[in-house]
Protein backbone atom coordinates (compact mmCIF):
# COMPACT_ATOMS: atom_id res chain seq x y z
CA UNK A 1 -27.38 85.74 -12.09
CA UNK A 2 -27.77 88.58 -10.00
CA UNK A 3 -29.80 90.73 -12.77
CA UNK A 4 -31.88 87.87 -13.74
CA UNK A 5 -32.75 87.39 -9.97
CA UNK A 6 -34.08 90.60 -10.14
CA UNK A 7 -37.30 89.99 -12.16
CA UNK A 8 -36.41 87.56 -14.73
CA UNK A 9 -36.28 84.40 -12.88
CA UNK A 10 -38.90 82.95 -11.00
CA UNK A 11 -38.35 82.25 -7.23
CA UNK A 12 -39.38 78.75 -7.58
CA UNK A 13 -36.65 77.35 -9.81
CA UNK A 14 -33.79 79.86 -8.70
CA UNK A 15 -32.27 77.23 -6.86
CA UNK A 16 -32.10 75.18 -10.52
CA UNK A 17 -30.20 77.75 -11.92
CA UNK A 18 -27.77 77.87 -8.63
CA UNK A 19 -26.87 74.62 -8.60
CA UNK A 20 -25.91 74.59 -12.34
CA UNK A 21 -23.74 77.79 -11.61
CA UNK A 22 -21.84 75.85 -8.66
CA UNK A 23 -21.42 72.96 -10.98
CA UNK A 24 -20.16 75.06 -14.38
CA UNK A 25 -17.94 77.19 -11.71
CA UNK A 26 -16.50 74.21 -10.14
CA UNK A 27 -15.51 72.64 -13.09
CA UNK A 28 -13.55 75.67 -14.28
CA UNK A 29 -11.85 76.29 -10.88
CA UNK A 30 -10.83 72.60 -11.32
CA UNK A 31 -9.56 73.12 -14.72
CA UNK A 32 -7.79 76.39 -14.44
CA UNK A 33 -6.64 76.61 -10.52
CA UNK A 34 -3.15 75.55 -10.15
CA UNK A 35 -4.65 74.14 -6.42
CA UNK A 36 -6.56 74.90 -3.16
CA UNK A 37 -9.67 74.67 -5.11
CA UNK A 38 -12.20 74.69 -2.03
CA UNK A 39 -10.53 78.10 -1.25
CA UNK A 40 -10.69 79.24 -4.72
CA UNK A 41 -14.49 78.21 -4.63
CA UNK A 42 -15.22 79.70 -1.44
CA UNK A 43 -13.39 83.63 -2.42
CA UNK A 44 -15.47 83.55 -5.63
CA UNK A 45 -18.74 83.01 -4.16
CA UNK A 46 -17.77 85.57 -1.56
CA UNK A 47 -16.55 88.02 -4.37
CA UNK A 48 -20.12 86.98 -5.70
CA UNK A 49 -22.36 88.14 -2.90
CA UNK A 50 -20.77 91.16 -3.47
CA UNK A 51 -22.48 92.55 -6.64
CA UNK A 52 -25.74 89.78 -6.01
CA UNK A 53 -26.87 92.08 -2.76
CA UNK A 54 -25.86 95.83 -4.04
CA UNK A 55 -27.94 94.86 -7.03
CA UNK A 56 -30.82 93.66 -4.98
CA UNK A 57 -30.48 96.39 -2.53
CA UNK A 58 -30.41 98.78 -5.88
CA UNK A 59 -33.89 97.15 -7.40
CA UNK A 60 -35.30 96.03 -4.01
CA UNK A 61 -38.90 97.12 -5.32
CA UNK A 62 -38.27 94.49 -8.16
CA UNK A 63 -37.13 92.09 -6.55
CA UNK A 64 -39.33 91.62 -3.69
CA UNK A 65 -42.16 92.05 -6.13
CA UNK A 66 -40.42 88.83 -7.52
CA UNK A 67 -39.97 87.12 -4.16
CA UNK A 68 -42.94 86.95 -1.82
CA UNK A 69 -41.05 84.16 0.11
CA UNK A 70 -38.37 86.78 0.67
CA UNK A 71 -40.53 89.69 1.52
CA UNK A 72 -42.60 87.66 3.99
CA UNK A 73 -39.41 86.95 5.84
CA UNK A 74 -38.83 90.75 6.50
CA UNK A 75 -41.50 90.53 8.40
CA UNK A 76 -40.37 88.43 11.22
CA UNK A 77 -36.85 90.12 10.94
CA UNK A 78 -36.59 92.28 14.48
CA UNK A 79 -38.03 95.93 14.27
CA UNK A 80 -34.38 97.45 13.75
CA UNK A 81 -34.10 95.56 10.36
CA UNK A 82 -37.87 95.65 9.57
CA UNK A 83 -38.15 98.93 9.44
CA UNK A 84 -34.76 98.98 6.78
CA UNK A 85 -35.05 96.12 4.84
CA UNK A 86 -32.02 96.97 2.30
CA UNK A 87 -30.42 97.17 5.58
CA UNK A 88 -30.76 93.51 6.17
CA UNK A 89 -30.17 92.08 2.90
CA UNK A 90 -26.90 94.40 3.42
CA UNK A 91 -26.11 92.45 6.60
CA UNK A 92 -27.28 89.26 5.72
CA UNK A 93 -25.53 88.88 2.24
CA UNK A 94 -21.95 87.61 3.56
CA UNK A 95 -23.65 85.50 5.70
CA UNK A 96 -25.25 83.90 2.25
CA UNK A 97 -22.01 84.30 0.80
CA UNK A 98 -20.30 82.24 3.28
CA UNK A 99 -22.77 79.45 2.68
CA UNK A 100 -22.61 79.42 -0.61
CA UNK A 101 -19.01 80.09 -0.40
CA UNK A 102 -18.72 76.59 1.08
CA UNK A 103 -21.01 74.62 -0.94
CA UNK A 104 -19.43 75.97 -4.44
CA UNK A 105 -15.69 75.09 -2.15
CA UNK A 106 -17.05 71.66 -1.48
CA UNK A 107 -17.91 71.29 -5.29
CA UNK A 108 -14.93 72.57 -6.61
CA UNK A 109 -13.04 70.55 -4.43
CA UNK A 110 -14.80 67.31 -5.48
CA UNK A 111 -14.69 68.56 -9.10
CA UNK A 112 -10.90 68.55 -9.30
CA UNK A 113 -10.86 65.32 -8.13
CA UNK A 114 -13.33 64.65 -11.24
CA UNK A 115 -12.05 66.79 -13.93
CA UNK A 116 -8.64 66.04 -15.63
CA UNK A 117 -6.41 69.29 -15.77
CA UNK A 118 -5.37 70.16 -19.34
C-alpha cells in the first residue's frame, strides 16, 4: 500500500483500499495470534507507518503530485514545517500510525471475537 499510494492510487478512494487492509489484517491477527489481538493490531500498524512515510518522504514529488488534498495542507502547517515538508510527514507519521494503530486494534479485536481459530 505504501508504493501504490505513491502514484497508483487515487486520493479519492484510498480510504477504500484502507479499510479492506484493516479488515484482511484483522482477520489474520485473529486467526494466527495466540491473544492480545488489539495489541497485535495496534504494533503492526505502527510497524506500518514505518515504511508508508520513508517511502513518501523518498517520492514526495510523486506523491503530492497525487494528493492535492495533502499538499494544500502543508500550507497551513506553521512556517518551521512549511518550509520542510518531508519534515512533517516525518513527524506526523506516528501520529497516523497511532490512529490507525487503534482502529486496525479495535478491528482485530472485534475480529477474533468473529473469526473461529483453526
Amino acid at each position: 500500500m505504501a508504493v501504490a499510494t505513491v502514484s497508483l492510487i487515487p486520493e479519492k478512494i484510498e480510504p477504500l483500499f484502507w479499510v479492506v487492509i484493516f479488515i484482511f489484517c484483522a482477520w489474520v491477527i485473529a486467526k494466527a495470534c495466540p491473544g492480545k489481538y488489539f495489541l497485535h493490531g495496534f504494533l503492526v500498524s505502527l510497524v506500518n507507518c514505518v515504511w508508508i512515510v520513508a517511502l513518501h518522504v523518498v517520492f514526495y514529488k510523486s506523491y503530492m503530485a497525487n494528493h492535492p488534498n495533502m499538499a494544500s495542507m502543508n500550507a497551513n502547517l506553521p512556517a518551521s514545517l512549511a518550509s520542510h515538508p518531508r519534515r512533517a510527514m516525518v513527524l506526523m507519521g506516528p501520529v497516523f500510525g497511532v490512529l490507525s494503530g487503534i482502529i486496525l486494534g479495535l478491528f482485530s479485536f472485534i475480529a477474533s471475537k468473529i473469526v473461529q481459530k483453526n
